[in-house]
C-alpha atoms as a PDB file:
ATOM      1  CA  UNK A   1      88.491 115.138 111.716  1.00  0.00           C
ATOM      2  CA  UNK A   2      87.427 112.237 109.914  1.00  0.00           C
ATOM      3  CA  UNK A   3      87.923 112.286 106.596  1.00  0.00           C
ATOM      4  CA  UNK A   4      87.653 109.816 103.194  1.00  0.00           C
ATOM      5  CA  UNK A   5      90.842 110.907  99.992  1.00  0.00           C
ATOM      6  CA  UNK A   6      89.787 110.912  96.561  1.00  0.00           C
ATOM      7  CA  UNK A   7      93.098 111.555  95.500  1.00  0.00           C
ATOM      8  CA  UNK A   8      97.071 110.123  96.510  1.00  0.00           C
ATOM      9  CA  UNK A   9      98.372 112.526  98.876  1.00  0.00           C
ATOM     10  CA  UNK A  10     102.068 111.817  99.926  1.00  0.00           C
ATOM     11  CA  UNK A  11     102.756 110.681 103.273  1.00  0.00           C
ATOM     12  CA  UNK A  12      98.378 110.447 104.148  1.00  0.00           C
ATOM     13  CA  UNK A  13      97.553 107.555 101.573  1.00  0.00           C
ATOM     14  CA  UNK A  14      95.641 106.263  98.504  1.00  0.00           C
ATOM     15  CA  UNK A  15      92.131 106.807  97.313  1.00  0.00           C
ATOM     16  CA  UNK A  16      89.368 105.435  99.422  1.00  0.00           C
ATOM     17  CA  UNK A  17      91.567 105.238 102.642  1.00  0.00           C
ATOM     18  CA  UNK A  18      89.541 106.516 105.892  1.00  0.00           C
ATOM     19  CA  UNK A  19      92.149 109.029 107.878  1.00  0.00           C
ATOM     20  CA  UNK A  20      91.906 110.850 110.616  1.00  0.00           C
ATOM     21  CA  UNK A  21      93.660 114.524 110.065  1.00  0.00           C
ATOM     22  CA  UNK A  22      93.567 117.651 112.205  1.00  0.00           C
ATOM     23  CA  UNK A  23      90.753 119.869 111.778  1.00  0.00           C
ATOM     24  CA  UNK A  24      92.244 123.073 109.841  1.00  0.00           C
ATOM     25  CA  UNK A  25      94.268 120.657 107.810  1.00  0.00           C
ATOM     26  CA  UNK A  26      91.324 118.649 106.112  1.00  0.00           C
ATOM     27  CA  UNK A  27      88.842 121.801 106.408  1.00  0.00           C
ATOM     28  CA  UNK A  28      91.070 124.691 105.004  1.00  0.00           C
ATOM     29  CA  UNK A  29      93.399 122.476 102.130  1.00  0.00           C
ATOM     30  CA  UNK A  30      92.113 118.357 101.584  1.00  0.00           C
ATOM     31  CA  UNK A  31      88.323 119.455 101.253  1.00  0.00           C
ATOM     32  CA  UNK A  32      88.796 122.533  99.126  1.00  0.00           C
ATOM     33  CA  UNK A  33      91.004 120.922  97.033  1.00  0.00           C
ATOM     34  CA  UNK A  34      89.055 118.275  96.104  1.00  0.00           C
ATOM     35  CA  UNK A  35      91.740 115.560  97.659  1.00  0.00           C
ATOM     36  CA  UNK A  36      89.111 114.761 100.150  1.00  0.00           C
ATOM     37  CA  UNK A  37      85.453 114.196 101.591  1.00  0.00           C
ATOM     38  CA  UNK A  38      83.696 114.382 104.586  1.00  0.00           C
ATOM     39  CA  UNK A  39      83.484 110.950 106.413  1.00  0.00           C
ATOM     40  CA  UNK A  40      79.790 110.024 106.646  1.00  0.00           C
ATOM     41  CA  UNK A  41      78.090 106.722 106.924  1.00  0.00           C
ATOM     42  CA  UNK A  42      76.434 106.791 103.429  1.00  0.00           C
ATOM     43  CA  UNK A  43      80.340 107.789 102.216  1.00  0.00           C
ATOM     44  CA  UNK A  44      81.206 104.921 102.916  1.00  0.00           C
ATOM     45  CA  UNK A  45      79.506 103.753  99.481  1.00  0.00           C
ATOM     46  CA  UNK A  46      81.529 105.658  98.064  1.00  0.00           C
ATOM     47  CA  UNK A  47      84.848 104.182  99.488  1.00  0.00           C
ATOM     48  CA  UNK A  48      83.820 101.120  97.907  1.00  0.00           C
ATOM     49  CA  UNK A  49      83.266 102.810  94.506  1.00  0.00           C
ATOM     50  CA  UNK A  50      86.886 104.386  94.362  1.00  0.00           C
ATOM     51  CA  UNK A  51      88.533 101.320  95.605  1.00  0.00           C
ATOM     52  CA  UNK A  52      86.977  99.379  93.018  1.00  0.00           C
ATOM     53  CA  UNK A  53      88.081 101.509  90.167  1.00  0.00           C
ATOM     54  CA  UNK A  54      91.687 102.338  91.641  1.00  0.00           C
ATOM     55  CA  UNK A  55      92.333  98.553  91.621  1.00  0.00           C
ATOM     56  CA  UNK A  56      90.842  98.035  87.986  1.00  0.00           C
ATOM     57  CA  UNK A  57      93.898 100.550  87.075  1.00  0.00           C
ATOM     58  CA  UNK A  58      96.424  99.809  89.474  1.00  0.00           C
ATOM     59  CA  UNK A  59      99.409  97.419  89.162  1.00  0.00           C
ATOM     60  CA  UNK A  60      98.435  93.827  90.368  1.00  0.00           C
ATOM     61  CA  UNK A  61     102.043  93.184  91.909  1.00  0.00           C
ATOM     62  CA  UNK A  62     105.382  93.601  91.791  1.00  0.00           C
ATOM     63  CA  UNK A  63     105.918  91.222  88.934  1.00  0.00           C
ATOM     64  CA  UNK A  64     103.656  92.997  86.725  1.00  0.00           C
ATOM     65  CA  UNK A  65     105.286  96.266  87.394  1.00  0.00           C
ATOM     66  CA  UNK A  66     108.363  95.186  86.468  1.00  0.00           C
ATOM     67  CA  UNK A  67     106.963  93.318  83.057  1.00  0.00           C
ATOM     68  CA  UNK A  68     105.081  96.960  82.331  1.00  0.00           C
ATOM     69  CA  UNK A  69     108.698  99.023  82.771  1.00  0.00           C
ATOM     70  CA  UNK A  70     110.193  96.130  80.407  1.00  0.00           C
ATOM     71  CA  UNK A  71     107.584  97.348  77.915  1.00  0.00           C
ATOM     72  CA  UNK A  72     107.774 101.020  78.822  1.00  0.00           C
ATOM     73  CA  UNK A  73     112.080 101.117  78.635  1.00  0.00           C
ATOM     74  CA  UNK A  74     111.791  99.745  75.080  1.00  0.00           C
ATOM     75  CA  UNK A  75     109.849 102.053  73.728  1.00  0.00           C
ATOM     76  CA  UNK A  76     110.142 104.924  71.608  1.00  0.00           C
ATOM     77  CA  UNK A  77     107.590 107.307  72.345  1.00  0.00           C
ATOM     78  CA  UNK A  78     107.105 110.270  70.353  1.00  0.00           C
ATOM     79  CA  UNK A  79     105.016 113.225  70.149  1.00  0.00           C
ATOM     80  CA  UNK A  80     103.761 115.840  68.247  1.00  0.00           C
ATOM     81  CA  UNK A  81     103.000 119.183  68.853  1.00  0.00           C
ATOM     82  CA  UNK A  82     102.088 122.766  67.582  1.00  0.00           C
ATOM     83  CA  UNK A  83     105.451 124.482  67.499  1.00  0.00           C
ATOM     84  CA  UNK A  84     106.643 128.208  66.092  1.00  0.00           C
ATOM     85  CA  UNK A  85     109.984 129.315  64.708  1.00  0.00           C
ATOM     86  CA  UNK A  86     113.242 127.616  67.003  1.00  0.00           C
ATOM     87  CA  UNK A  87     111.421 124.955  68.231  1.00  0.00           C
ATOM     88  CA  UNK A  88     109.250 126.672  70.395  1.00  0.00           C
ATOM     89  CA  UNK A  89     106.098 124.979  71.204  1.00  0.00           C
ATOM     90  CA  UNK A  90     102.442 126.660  71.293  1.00  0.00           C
ATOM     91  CA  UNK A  91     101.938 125.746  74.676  1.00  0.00           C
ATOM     92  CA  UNK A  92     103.401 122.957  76.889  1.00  0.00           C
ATOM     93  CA  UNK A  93     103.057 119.387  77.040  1.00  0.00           C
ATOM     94  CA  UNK A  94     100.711 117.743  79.402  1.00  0.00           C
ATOM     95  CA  UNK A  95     100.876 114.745  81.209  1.00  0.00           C
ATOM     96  CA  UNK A  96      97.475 113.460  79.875  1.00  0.00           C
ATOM     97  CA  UNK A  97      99.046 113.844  76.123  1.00  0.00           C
ATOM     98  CA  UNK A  98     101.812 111.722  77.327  1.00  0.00           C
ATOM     99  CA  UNK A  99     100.038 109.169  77.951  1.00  0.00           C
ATOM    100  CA  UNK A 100      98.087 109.204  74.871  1.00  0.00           C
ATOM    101  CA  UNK A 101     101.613 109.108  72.889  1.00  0.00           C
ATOM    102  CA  UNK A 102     102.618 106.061  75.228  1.00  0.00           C
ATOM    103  CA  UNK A 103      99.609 104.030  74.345  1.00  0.00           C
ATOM    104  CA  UNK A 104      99.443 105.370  71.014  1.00  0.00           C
ATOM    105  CA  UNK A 105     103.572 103.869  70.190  1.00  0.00           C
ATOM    106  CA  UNK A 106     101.988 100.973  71.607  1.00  0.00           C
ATOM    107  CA  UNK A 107     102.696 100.582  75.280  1.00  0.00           C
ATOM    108  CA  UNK A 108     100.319 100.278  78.290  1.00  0.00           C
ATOM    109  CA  UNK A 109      97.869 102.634  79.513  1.00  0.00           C
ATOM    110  CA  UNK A 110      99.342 104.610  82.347  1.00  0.00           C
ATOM    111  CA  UNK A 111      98.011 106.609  85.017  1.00  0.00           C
ATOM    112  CA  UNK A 112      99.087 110.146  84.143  1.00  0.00           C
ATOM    113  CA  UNK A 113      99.265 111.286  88.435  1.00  0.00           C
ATOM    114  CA  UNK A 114     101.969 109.221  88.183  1.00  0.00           C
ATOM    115  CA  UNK A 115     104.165 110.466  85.924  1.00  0.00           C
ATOM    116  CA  UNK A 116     106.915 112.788  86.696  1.00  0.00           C
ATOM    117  CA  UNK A 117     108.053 115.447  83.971  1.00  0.00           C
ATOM    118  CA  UNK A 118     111.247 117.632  84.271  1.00  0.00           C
ATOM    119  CA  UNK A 119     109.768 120.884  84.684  1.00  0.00           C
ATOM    120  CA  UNK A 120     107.314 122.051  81.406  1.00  0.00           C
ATOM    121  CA  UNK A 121     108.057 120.729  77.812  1.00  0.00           C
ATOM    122  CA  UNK A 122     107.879 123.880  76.098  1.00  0.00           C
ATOM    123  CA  UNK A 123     110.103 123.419  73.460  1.00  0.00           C
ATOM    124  CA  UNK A 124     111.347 120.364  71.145  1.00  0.00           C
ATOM    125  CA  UNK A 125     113.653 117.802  71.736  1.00  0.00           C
ATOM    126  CA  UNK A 126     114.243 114.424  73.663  1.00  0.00           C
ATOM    127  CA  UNK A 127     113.192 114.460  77.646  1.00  0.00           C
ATOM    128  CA  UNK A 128     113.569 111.899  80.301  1.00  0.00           C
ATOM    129  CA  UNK A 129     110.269 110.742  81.560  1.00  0.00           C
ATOM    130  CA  UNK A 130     109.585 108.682  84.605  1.00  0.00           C
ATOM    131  CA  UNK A 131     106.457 106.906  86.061  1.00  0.00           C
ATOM    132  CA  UNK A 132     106.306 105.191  89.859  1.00  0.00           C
ATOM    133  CA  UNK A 133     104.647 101.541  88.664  1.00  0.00           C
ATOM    134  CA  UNK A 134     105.069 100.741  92.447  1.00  0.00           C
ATOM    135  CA  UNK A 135     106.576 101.571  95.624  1.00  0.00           C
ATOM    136  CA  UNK A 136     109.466  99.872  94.699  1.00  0.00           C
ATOM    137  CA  UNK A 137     109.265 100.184  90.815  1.00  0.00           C
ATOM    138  CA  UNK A 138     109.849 103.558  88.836  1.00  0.00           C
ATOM    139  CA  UNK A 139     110.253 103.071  85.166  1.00  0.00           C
ATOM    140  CA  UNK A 140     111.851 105.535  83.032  1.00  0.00           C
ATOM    141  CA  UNK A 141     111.678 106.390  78.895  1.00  0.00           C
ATOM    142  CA  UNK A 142     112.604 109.130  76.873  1.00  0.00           C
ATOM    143  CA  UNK A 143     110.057 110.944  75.251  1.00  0.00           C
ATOM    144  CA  UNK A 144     110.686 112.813  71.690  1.00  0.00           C
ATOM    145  CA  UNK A 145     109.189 115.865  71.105  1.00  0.00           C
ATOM    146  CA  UNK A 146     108.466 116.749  67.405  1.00  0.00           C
ATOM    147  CA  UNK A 147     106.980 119.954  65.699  1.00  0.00           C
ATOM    148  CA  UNK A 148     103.913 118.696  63.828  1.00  0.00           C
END
């Protein structure tokens, strides 16, 4: 089966690629899932669409990934959030709000897929945050939780 990703899927590749998969594969988990479409001729429209925006928002090169994780290692990034008696928060922490904080203490705008949390930030207190810049860059920071 033919099919065109929307989405990164590990070890199948990037948004826009063209891959050929095994029939129950893209038809019972890619498709549902929203990871994937149907490879048609007027798709491939479409392919040009999400290649254009993924490299709008991607990392040129290796050099800029390492200049971005020279910004994102010396920064202090803190966030604050709805929290009840011990620390406990109302709710988690999302990935999309940690990016917001990022940009918001001043760094760059990051692509929140890419981010990898320890677990879910349900309470407060200081966690180790890392984001894969590149194949061969991962940049880490430490991200304060606060009770607002």
């Amino acid at each position: 089966m033919k099919i065109i990703l929307t989405q990164e899927v590990s070890g199948l590749g990037a948004p826009g690629d063209i891959v050929e998969v095994k029939d129950g594969y893209g038809r019972n988990y890619l498709l549902p899932q929203g990871f994937a479409i149907a490879w048609t001729k007027g798709a491939e429209k479409q392919v040009t669409l999400i290649k254009r925006a993924r490299s709008a928002r991607e990392i040129r090169d290796l050099g800029h990934a390492n200049e971005v994780k020279g910004q994102l290692e010396g920064l202090k990034v803190s966030l604050k959030a709805r929290a009840g008696d011990g620390g406990r928060l109302f709710g988690s922490v999302t990935p999309a709000e940690i990016v917001d904080a990022v940009k918001a203490a001043g760094g760059p705008v990051l692509d929140r897929r890419r981010l990898e949390v320890p677990g879910h930030i349900k309470s407060t207190g200081a966690y180790p945050v890392r984001i894969k810049l590149h194949p061969e860059v991962t940049a880490s920071f430490n991200l304060n939780v606060v009770a607002a």
